[in-house]
Protein backbone atom coordinates (compact mmCIF):
# COMPACT_ATOMS: atom_id res chain seq x y z
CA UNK A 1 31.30 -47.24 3.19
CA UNK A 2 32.06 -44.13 1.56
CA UNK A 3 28.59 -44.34 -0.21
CA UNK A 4 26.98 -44.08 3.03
CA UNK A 5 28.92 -41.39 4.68
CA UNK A 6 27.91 -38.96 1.55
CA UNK A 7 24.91 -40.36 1.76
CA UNK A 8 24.65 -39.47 5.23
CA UNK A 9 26.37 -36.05 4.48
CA UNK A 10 23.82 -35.19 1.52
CA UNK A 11 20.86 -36.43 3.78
CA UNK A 12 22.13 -34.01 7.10
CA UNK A 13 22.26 -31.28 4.46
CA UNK A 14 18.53 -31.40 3.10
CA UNK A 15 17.57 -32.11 7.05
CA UNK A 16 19.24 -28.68 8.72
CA UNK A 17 17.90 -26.22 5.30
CA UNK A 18 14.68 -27.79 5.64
CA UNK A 19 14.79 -27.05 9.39
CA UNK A 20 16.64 -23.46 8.84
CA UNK A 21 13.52 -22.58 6.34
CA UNK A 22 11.04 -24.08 9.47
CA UNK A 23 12.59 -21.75 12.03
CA UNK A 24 10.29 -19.90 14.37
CA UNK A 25 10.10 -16.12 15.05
CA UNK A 26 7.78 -14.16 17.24
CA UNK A 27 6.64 -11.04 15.84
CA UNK A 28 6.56 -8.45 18.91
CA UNK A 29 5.49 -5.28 17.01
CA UNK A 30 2.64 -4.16 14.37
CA UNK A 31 4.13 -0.86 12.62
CA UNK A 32 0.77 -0.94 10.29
CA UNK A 33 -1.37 -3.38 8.35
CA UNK A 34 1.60 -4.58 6.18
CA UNK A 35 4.73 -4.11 8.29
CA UNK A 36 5.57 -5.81 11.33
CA UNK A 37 8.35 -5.96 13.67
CA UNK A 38 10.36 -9.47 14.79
CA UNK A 39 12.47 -10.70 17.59
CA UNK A 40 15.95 -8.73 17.29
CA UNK A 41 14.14 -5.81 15.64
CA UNK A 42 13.71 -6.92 12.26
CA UNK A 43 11.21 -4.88 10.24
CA UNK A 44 9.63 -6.99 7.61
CA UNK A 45 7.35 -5.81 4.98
CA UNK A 46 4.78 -8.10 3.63
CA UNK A 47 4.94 -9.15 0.00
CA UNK A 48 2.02 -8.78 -2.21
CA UNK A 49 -0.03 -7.20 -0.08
CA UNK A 50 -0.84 -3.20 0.46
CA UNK A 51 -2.74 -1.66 3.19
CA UNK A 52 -3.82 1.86 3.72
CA UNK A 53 -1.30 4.01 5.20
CA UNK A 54 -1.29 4.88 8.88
CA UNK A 55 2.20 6.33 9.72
CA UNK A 56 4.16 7.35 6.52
CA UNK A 57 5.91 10.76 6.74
CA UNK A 58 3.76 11.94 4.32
CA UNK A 59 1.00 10.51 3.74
CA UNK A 60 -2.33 11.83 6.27
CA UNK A 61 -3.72 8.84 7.61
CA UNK A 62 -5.74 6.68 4.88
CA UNK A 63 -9.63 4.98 5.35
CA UNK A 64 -9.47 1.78 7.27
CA UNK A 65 -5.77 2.21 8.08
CA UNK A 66 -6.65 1.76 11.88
CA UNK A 67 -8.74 -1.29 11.25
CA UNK A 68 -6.16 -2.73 8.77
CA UNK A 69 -3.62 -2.14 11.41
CA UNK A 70 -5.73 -4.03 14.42
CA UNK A 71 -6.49 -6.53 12.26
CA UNK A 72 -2.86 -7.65 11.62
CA UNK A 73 -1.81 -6.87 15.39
CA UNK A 74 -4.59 -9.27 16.70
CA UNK A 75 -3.60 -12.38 14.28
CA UNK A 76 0.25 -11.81 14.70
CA UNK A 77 1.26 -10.04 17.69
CA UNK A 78 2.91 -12.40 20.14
CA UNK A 79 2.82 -15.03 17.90
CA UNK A 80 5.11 -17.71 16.52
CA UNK A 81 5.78 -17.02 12.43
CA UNK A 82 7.84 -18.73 10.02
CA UNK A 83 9.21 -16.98 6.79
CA UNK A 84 9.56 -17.28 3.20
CA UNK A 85 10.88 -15.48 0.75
CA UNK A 86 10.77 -14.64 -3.15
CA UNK A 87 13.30 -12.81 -5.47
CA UNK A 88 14.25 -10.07 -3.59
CA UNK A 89 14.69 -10.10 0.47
CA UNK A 90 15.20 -6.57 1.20
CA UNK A 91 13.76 -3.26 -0.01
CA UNK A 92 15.24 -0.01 -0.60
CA UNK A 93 14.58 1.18 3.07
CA UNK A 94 16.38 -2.41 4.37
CA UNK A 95 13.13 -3.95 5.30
CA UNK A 96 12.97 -7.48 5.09
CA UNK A 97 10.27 -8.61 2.01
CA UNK A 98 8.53 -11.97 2.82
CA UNK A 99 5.01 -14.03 3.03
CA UNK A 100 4.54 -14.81 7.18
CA UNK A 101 2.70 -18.05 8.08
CA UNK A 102 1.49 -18.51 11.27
CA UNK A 103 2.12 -22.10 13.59
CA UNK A 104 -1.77 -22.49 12.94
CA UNK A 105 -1.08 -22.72 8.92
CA UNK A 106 -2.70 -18.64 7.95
CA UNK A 107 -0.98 -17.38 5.81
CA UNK A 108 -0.49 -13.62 7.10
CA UNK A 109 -0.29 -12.25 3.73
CA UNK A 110 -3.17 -14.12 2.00
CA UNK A 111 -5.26 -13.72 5.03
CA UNK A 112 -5.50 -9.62 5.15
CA UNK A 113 -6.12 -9.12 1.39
CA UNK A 114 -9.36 -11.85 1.69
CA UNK A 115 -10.96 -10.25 4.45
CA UNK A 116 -10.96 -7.04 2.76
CA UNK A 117 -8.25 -5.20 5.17
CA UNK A 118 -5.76 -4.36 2.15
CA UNK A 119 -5.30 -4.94 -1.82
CA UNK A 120 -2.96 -7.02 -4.04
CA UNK A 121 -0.02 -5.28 -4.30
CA UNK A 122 0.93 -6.03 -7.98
CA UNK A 123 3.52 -3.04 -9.10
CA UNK A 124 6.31 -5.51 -9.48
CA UNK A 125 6.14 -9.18 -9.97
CA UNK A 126 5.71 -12.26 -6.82
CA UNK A 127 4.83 -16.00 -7.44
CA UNK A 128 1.18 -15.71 -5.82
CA UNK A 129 0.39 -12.38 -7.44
CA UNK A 130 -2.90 -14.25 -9.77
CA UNK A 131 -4.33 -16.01 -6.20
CA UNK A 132 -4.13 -12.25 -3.97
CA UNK A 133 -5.39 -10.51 -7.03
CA UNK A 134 -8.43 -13.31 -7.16
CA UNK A 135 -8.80 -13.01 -3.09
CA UNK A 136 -9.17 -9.08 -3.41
CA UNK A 137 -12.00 -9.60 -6.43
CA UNK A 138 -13.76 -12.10 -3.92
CA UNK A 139 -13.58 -9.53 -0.89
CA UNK A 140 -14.66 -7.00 -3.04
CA UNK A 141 -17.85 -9.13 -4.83
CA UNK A 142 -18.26 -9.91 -1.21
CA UNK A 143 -18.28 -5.96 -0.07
CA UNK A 144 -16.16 -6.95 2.93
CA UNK A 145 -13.85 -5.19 5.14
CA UNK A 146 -12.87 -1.53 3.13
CA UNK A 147 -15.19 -2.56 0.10
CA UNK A 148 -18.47 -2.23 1.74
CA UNK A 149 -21.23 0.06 1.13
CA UNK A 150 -19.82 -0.17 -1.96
CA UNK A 151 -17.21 2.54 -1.64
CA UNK A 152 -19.62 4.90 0.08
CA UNK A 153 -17.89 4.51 3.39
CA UNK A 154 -14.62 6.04 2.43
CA UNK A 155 -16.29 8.80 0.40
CA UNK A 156 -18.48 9.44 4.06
CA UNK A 157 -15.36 8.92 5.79
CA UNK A 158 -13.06 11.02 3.75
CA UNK A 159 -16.15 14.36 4.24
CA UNK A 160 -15.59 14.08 7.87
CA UNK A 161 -11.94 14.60 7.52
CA UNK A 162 -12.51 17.85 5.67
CA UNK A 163 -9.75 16.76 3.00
CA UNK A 164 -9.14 19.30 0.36
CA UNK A 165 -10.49 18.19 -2.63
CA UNK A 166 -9.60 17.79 -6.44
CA UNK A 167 -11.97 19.82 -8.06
CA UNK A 168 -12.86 19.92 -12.22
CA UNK A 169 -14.64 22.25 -13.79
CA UNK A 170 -16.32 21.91 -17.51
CA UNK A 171 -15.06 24.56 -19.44
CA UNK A 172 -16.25 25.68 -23.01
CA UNK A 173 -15.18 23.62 -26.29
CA UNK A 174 -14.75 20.36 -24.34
CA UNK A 175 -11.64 21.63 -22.18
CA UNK A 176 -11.44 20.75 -18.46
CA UNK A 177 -10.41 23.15 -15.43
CA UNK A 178 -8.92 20.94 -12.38
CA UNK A 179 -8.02 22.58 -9.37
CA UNK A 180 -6.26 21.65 -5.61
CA UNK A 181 -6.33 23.96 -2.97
CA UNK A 182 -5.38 27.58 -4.65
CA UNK A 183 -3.56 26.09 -7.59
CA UNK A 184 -5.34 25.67 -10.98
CA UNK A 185 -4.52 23.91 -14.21
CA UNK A 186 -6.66 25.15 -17.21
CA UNK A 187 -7.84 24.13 -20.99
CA UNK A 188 -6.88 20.33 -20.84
CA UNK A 189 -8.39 17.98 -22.85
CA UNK A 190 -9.82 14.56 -21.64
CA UNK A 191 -6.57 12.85 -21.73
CA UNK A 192 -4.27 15.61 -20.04
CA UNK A 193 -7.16 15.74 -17.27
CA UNK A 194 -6.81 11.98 -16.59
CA UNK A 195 -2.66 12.47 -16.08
CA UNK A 196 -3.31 15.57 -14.30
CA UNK A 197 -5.12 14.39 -12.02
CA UNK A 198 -2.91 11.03 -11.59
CA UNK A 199 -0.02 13.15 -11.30
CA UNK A 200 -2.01 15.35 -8.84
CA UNK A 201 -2.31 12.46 -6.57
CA UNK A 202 1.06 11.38 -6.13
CA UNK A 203 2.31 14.95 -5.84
CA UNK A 204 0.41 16.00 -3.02
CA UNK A 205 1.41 13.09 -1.14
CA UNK A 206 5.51 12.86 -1.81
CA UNK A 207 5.83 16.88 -1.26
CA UNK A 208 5.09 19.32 2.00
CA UNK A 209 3.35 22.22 1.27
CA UNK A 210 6.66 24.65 0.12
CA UNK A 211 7.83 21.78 -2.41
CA UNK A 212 4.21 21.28 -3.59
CA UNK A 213 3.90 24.78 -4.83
CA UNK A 214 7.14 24.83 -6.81
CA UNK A 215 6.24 21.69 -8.45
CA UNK A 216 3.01 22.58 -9.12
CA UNK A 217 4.23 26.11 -10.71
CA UNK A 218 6.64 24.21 -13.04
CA UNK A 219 4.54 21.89 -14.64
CA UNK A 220 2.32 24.92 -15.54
CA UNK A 221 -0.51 25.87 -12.44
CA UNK A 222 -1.61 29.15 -11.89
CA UNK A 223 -2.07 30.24 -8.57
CA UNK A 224 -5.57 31.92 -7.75
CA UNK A 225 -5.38 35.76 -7.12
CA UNK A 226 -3.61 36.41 -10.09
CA UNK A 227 -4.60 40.03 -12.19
CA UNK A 228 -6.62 38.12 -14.35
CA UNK A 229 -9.32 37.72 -12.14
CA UNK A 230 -10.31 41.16 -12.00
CA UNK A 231 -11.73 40.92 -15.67
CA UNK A 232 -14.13 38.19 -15.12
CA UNK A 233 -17.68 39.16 -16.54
């Protein structure tokens, strides 16, 4: 008799996790392409998957952010999702990290990254990280969503939004000149131009404009207008 009862017990056990890891949610916001909002105001950010940005703080508004966003809004808003986790379940900003499925099977995640609306997000390590980085090299062989035209559209795209560029310049004895907005970095050689210009990118994006310019100064720029330029030939 008392086989049975644990029995029972063991059997009640395996019934209510398998029904607490079944439970239903309704997602009743879209912050962006990879962030969405559930009942009781949880934020949850989607594992393995990156879209272009639409609202960071600072970050301007990134090609195909708008479509990445609609995209997600019309397969989830309203609708029943289930959760599932991986190593982590929260971030450093308290968001919830997990991979959505849908009552209809999609798997939210999955599902953006092989229609082309966002990439494999593979800076730190999640147990489908080999199938989203195989469904971003089909939507890209494919040229759908943000890979068609094969790139063109975001270059056309980012013209129209008069963006100010990264510009290099060939100088003499195989040096490079690479320059952003007023601020110049000269004499670099192939492999400081690659960092530069890596560094570049994530610098104008974490910094506003005052910040910028002190970082920029202290990792050697010069600023244009300087007394050197009156001895140009």
């Amino acid at each position: 008799m008392k086989n049975r009862s644990r029995k029972f017990i063991l059997l009640f056990l395996i019934i209510s996790t398998f029904l607490l890891a079944q439970e239903w949610r309704v997602c009743t916001r879209v912050i962006d392409g990879d962030t969405i909002i559930l009942d009781g105001y949880e934020r949850v950010r989607l594992i393995g998957v990156d879209t272009p940005e639409i609202s960071h703080p600072r970050k301007p508004v990134q090609f195909f952010a708008k479509k990445a966003s609609e995209f997600t809004r019309k397969l989830v808003l309203n609708k029943k999702v289930r959760l599932e986790y991986d190593q982590e379940r929260k971030d450093k900003y308290g968001r919830t990290l997990a991979y959505v499925f849908l009552e209809d099977g999609t798997f939210l995640n999955a599902e953006i990254i092989k229609q082309g609306y966002g990439f494999a997000y593979t800076k730190y390590p999640f147990k489908y990280m080999d199938k989203f980085k195989a469904y971003e090299r089909e939507a890209r062989e494919k040229g759908l969503g943000l890979w068609g035209n094969d790139g063109m559209d975001e270059y056309y795209w980012l013209l129209a939004q008069e963006r100010e560029p990264f510009l290099v310049y060939e100088m003499e004895n195989n040096w490079w000149g690479l320059k952003y907005k007023n601020f110049v970095k000269v004499r670099l050689t192939d492999e400081e131009l690659l960092k530069e210009i890596k560094n570049l990118r994530i610098w104008v994006h974490e910094y506003n404009e005052k910040d910028l310019e002190k970082i920029l100064l202290k990792k050697g720029y010069k600023k244009e207008g300087g007394k050197n330029e009156e001895n140009l030939n």
